[in-house]
N, C-alpha and C. Protein backbone atom coordinates (compact mmCIF):
# COMPACT_ATOMS: atom_id res chain seq x y z
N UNK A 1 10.26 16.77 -0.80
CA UNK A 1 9.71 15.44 -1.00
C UNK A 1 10.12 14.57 0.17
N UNK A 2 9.08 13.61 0.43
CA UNK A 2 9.32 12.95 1.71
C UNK A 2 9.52 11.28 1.13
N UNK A 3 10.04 10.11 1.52
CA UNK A 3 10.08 8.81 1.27
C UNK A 3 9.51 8.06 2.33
N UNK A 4 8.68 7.02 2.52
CA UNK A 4 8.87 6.04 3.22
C UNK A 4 8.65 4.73 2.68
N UNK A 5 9.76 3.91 3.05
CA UNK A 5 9.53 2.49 2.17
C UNK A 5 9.76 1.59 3.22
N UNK A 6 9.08 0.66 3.31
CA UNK A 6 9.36 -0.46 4.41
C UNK A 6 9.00 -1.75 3.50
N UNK A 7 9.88 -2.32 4.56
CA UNK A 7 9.97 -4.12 3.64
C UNK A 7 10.04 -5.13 4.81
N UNK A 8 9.31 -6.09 4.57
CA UNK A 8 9.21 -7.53 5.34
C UNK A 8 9.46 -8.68 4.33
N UNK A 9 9.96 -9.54 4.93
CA UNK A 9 10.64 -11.09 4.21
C UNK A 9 9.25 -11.87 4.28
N UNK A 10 9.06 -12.18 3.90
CA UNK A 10 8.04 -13.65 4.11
C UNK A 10 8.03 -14.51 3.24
N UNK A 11 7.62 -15.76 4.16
CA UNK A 11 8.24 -16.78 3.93
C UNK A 11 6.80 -17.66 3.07
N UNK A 12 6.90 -17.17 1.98
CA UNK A 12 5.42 -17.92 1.16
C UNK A 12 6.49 -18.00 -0.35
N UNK A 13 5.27 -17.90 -1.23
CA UNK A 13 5.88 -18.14 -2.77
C UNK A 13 5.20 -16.79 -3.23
N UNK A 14 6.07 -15.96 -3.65
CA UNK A 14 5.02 -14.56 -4.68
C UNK A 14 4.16 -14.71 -5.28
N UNK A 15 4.30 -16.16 -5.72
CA UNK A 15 2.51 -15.70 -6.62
C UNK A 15 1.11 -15.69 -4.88
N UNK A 16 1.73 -16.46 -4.02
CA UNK A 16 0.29 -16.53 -3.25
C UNK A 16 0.51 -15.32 -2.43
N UNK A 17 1.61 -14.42 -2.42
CA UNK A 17 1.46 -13.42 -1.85
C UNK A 17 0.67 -11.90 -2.93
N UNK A 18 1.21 -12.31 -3.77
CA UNK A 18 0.08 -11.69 -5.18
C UNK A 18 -1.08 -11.67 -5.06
N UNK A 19 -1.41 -12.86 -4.81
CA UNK A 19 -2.79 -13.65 -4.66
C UNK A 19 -3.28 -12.58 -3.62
N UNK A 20 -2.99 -13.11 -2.44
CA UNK A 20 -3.57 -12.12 -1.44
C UNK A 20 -3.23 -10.76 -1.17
N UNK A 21 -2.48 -9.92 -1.68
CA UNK A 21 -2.57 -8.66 -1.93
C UNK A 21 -3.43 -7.97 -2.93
N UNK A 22 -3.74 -8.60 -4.03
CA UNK A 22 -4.46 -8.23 -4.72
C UNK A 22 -5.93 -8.63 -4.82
N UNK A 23 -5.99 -9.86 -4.06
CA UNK A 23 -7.88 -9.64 -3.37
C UNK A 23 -8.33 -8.57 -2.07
N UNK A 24 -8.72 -7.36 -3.31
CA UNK A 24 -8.75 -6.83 -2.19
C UNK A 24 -10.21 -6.65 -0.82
N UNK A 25 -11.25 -7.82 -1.66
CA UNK A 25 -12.24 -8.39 -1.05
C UNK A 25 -12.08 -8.62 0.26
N UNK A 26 -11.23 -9.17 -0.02
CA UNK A 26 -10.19 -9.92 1.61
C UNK A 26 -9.86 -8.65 2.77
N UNK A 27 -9.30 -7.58 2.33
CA UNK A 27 -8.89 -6.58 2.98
C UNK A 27 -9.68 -6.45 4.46
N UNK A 28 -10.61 -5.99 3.94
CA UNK A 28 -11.26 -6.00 5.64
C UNK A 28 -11.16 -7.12 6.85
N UNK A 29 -11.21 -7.80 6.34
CA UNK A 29 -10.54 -9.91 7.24
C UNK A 29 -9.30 -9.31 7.67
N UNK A 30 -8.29 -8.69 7.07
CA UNK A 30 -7.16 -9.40 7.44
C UNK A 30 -6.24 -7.66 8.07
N UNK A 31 -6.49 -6.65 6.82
CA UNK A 31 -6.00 -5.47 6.83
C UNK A 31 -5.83 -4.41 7.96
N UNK A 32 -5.11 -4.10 8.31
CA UNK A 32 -5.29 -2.88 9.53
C UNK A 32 -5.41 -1.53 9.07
N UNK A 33 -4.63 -1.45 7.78
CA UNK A 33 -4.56 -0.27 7.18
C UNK A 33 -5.42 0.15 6.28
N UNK A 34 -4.94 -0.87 4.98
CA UNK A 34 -5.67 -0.52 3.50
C UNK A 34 -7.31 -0.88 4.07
N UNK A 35 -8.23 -0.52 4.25
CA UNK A 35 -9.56 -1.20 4.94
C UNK A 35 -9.70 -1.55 3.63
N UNK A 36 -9.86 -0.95 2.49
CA UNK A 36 -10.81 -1.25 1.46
C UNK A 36 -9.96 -0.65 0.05
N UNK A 37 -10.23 -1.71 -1.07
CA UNK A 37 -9.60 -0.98 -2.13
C UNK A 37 -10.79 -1.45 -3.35
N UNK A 38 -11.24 -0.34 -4.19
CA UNK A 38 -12.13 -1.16 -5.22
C UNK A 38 -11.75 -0.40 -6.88
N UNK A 39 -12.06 -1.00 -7.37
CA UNK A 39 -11.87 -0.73 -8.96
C UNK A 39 -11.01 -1.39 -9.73
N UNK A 40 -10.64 -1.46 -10.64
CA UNK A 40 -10.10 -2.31 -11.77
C UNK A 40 -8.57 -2.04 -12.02
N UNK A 41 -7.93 -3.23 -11.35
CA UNK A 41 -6.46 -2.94 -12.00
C UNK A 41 -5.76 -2.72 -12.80
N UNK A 42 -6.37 -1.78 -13.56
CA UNK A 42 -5.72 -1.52 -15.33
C UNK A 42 -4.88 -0.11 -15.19
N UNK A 43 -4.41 0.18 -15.36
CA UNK A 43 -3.62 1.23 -15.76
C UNK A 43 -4.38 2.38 -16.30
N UNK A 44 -4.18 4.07 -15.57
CA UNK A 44 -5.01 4.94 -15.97
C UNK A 44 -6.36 5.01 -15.05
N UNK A 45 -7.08 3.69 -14.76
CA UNK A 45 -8.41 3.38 -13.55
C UNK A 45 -8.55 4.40 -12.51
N UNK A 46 -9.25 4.75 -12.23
CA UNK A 46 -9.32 5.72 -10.85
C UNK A 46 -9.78 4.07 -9.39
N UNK A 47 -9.08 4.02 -9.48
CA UNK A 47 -9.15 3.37 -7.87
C UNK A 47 -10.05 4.14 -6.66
N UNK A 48 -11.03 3.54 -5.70
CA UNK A 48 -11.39 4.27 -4.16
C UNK A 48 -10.85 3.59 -2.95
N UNK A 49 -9.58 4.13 -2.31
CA UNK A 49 -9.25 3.53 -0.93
C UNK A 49 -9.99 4.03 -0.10
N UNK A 50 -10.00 3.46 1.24
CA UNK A 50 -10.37 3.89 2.69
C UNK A 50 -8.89 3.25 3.16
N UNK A 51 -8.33 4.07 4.03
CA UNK A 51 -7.32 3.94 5.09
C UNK A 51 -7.48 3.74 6.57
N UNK A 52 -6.84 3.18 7.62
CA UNK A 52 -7.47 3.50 8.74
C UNK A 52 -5.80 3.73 9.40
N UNK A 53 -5.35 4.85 9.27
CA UNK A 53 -3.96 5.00 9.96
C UNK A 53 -3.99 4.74 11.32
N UNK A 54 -2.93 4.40 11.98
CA UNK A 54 -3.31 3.89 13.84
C UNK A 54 -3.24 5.69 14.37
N UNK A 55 -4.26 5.27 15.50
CA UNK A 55 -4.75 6.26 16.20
C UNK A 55 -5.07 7.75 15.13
N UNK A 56 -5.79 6.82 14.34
CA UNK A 56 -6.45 8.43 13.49
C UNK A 56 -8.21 7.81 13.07
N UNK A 57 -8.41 8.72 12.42
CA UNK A 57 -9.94 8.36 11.38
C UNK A 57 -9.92 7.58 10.28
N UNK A 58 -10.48 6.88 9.42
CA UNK A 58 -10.06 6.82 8.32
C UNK A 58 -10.65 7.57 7.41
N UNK A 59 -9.85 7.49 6.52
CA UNK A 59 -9.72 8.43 5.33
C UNK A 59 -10.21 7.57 3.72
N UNK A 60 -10.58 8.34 3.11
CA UNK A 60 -10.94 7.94 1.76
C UNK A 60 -10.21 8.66 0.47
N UNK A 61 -10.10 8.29 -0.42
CA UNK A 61 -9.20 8.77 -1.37
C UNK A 61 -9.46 7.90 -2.98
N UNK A 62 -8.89 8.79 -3.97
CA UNK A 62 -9.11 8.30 -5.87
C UNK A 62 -8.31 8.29 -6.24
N UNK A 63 -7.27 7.80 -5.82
CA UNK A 63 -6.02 7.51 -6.47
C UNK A 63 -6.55 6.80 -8.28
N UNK A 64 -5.37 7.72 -8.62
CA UNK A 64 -5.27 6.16 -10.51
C UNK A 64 -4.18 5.61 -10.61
N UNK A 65 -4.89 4.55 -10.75
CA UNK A 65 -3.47 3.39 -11.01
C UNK A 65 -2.36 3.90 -12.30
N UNK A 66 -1.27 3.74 -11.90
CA UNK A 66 0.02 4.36 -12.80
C UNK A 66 0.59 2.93 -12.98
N UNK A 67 0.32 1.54 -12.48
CA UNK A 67 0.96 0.63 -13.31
C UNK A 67 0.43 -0.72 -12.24
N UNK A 68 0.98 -1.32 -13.20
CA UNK A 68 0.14 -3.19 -12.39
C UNK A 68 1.26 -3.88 -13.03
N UNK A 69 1.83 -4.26 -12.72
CA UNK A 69 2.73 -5.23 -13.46
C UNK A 69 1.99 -6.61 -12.42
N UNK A 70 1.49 -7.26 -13.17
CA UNK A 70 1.10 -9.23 -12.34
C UNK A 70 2.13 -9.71 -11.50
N UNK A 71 2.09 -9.73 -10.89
CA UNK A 71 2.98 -10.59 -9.50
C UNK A 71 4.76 -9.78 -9.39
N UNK A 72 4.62 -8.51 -9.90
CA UNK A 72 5.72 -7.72 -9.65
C UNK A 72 5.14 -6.43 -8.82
N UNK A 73 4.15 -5.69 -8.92
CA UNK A 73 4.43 -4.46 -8.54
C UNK A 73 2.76 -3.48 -9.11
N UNK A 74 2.76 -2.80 -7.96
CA UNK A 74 1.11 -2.06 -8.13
C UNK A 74 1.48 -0.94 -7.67
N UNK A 75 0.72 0.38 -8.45
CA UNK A 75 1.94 1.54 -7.98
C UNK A 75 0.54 2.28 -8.31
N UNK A 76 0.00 3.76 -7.34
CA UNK A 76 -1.04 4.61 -7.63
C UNK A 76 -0.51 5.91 -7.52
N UNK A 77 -1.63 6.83 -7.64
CA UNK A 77 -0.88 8.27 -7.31
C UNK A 77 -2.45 9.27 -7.12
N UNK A 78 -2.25 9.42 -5.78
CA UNK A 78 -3.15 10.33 -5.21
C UNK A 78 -2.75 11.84 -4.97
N UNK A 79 -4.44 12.60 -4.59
CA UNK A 79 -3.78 13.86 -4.31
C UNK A 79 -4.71 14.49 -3.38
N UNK A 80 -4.68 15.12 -2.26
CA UNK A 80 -5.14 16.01 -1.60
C UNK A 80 -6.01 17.16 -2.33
N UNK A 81 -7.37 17.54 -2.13
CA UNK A 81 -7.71 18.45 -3.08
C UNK A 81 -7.18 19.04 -4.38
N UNK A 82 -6.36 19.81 -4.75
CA UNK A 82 -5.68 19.65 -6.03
C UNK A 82 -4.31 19.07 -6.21
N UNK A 83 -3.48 18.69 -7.24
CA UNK A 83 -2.29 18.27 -7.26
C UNK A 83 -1.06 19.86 -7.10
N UNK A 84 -0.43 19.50 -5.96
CA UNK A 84 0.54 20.10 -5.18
C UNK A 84 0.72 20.43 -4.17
N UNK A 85 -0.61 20.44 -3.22
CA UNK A 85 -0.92 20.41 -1.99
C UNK A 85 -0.16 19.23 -0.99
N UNK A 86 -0.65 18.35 -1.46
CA UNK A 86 -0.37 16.84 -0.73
C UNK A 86 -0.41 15.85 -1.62
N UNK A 87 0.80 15.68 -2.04
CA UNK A 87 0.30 14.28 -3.07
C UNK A 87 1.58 13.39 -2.82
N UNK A 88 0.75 12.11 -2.96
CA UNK A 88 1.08 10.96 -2.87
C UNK A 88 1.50 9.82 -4.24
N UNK A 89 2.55 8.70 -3.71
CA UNK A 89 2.75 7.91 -5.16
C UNK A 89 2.91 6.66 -4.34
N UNK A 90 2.06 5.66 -4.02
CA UNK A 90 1.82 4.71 -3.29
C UNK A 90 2.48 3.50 -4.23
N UNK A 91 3.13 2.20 -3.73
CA UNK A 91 3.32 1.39 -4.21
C UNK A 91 3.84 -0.23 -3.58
N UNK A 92 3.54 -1.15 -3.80
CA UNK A 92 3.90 -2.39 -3.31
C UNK A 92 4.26 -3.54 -4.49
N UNK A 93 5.98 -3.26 -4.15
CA UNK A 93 6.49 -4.55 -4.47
C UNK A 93 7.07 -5.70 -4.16
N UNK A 94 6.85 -6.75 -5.14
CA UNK A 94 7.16 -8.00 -4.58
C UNK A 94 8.39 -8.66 -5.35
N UNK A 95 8.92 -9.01 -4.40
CA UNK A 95 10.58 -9.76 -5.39
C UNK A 95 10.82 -11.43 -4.69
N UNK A 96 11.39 -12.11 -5.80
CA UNK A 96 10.63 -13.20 -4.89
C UNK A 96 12.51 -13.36 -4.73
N UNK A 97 12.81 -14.52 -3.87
CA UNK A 97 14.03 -14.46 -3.32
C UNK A 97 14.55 -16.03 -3.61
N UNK A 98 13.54 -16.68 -3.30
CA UNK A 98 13.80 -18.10 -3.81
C UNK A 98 11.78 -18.22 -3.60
N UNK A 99 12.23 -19.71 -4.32
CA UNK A 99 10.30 -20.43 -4.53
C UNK A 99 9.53 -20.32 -2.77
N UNK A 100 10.20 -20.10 -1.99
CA UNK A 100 9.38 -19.90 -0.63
C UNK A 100 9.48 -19.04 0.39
N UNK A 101 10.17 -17.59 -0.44
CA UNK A 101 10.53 -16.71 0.02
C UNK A 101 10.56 -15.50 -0.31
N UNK A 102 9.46 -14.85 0.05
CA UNK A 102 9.49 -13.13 -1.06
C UNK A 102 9.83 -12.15 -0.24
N UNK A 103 10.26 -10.92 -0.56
CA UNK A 103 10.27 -9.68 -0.29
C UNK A 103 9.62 -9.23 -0.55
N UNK A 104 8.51 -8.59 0.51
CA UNK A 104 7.48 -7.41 -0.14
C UNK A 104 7.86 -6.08 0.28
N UNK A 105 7.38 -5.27 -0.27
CA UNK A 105 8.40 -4.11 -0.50
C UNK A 105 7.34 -2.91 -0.47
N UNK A 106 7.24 -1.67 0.36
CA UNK A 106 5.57 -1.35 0.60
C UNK A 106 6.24 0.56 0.99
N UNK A 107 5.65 1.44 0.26
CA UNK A 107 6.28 2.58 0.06
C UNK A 107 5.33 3.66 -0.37
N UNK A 108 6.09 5.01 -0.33
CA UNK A 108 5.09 6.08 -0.58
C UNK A 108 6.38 7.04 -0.83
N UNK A 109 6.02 7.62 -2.29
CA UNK A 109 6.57 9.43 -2.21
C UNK A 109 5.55 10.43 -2.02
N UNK A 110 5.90 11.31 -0.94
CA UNK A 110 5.17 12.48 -0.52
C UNK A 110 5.76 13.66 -1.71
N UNK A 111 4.60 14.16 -1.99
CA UNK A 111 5.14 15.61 -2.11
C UNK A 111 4.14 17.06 -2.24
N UNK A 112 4.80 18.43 -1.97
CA UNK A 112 3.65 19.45 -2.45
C UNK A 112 4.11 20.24 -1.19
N UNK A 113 3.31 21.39 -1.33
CA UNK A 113 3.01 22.24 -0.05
C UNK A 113 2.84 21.90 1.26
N UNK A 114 2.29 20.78 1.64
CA UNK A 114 2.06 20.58 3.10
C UNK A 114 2.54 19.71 3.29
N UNK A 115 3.78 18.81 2.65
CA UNK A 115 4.31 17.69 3.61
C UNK A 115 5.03 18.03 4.48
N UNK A 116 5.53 19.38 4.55
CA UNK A 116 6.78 19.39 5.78
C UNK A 116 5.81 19.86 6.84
N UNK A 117 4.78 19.81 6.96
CA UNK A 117 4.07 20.37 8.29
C UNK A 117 3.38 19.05 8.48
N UNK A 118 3.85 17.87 7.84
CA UNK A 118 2.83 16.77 8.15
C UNK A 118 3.90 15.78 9.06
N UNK A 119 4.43 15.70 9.49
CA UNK A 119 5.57 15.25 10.22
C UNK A 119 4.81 13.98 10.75
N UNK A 120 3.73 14.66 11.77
CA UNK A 120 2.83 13.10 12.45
C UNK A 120 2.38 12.35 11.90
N UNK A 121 1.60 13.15 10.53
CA UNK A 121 0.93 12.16 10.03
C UNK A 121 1.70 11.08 9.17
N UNK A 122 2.98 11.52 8.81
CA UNK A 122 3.53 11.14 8.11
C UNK A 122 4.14 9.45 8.75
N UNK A 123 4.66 9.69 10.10
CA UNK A 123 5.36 8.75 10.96
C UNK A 123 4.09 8.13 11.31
N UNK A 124 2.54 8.23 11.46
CA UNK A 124 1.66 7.23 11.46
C UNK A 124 1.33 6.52 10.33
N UNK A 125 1.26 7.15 9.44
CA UNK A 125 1.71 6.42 7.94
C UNK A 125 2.19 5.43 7.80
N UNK A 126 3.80 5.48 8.10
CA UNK A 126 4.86 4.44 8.30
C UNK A 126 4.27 3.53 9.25
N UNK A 127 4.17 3.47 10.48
CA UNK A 127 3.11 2.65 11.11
C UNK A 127 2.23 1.53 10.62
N UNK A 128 1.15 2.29 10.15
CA UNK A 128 0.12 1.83 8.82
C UNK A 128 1.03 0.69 8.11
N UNK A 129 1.90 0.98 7.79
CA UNK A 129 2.70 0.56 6.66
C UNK A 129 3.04 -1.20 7.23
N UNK A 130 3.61 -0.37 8.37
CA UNK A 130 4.64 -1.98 9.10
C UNK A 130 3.25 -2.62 9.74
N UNK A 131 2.40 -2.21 9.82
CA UNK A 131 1.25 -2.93 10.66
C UNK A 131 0.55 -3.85 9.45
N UNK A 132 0.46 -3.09 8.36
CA UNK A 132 0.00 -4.15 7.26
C UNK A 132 0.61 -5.13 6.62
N UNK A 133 2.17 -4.88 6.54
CA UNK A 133 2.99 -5.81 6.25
C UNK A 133 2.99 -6.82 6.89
N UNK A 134 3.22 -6.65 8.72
CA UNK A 134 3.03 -7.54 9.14
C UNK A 134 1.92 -8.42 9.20
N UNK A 135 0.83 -8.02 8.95
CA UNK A 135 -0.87 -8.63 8.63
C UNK A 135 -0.27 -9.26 7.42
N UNK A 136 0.05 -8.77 6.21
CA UNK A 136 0.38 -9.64 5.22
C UNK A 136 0.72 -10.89 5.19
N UNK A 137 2.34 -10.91 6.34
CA UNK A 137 3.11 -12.18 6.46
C UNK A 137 2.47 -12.84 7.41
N UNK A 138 1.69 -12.77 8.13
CA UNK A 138 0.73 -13.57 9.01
C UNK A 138 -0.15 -14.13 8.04
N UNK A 139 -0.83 -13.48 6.94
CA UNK A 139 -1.71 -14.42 6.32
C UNK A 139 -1.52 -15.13 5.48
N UNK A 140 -0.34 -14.70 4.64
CA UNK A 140 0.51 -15.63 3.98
C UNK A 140 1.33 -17.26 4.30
N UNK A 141 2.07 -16.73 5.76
CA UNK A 141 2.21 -17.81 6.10
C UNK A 141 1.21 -18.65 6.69
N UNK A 142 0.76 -18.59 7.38
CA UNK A 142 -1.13 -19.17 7.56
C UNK A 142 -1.35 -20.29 6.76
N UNK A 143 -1.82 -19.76 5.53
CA UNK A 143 -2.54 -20.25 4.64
C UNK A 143 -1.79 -21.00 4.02
């Protein structure tokens, strides 16, 4: 099993960072990574991403949502053709620190047959990761 979790401070209030993480209308405006997210935040939902990892293609994927907690935490779980191959447990949380200051908190467990041969893709991933975060706290503070 592989981890990557990355976190940025920003300097907003969690609910408007809620706000704009979870329109994911918005995504294409602002996103480098997530390009696109559609379907219904309920628990159990099959979700459709598009990704655009740096210096790759993007990718599409059906993750189902495994939990939504409102202005805490959105957590999915994808899989590469069948489950054990390549699978994924995507998630972004938010902790707020004081009224104008959150932690967002932005992560993935790998696991299955082919993560240890995924080494690159894996460290462009992380990439992805800090590139959207930082898009995050740019639009947050912004606005």
């Amino acid at each position: 099993m592989k981890h990557i979790e990355t976190m940025i401070r920003i300097y907003a209030p969690a609910g408007k960072v809620w706000q704009i993480l979870t329109d994911f209308d918005s995504y294409p405006s602002w996103n480098p990574f997530i390009r696109s997210v559609s379907g219904e935040l309920k628990e159990g939902q099959q979700l459709q991403v598009k990704i655009l990892p740096p210096n790759d293609k993007e990718m599409s994927f059906s993750p189902i949502l495994l939990r939504n907690l409102p202005g805490r935490e959105i957590r999915w779980s994808g899989k590469f053709l069948i489950k054990g191959i390549f699978d994924g447990e995507h998630y972004f949380g938010i902790e707020e620190i004081d009224e104008n200051t959150t932690l967002f908190v932005h992560g993935e467990y790998f696991s299955g047959l082919l993560v240890g041969l995924m080494t690159t893709m894996l460290e462009q991933t992380k990439l992805g990761f800090d590139s959207m975060n930082k898009a995050l706290k740019k639009i947050c503070e912004s606005e």
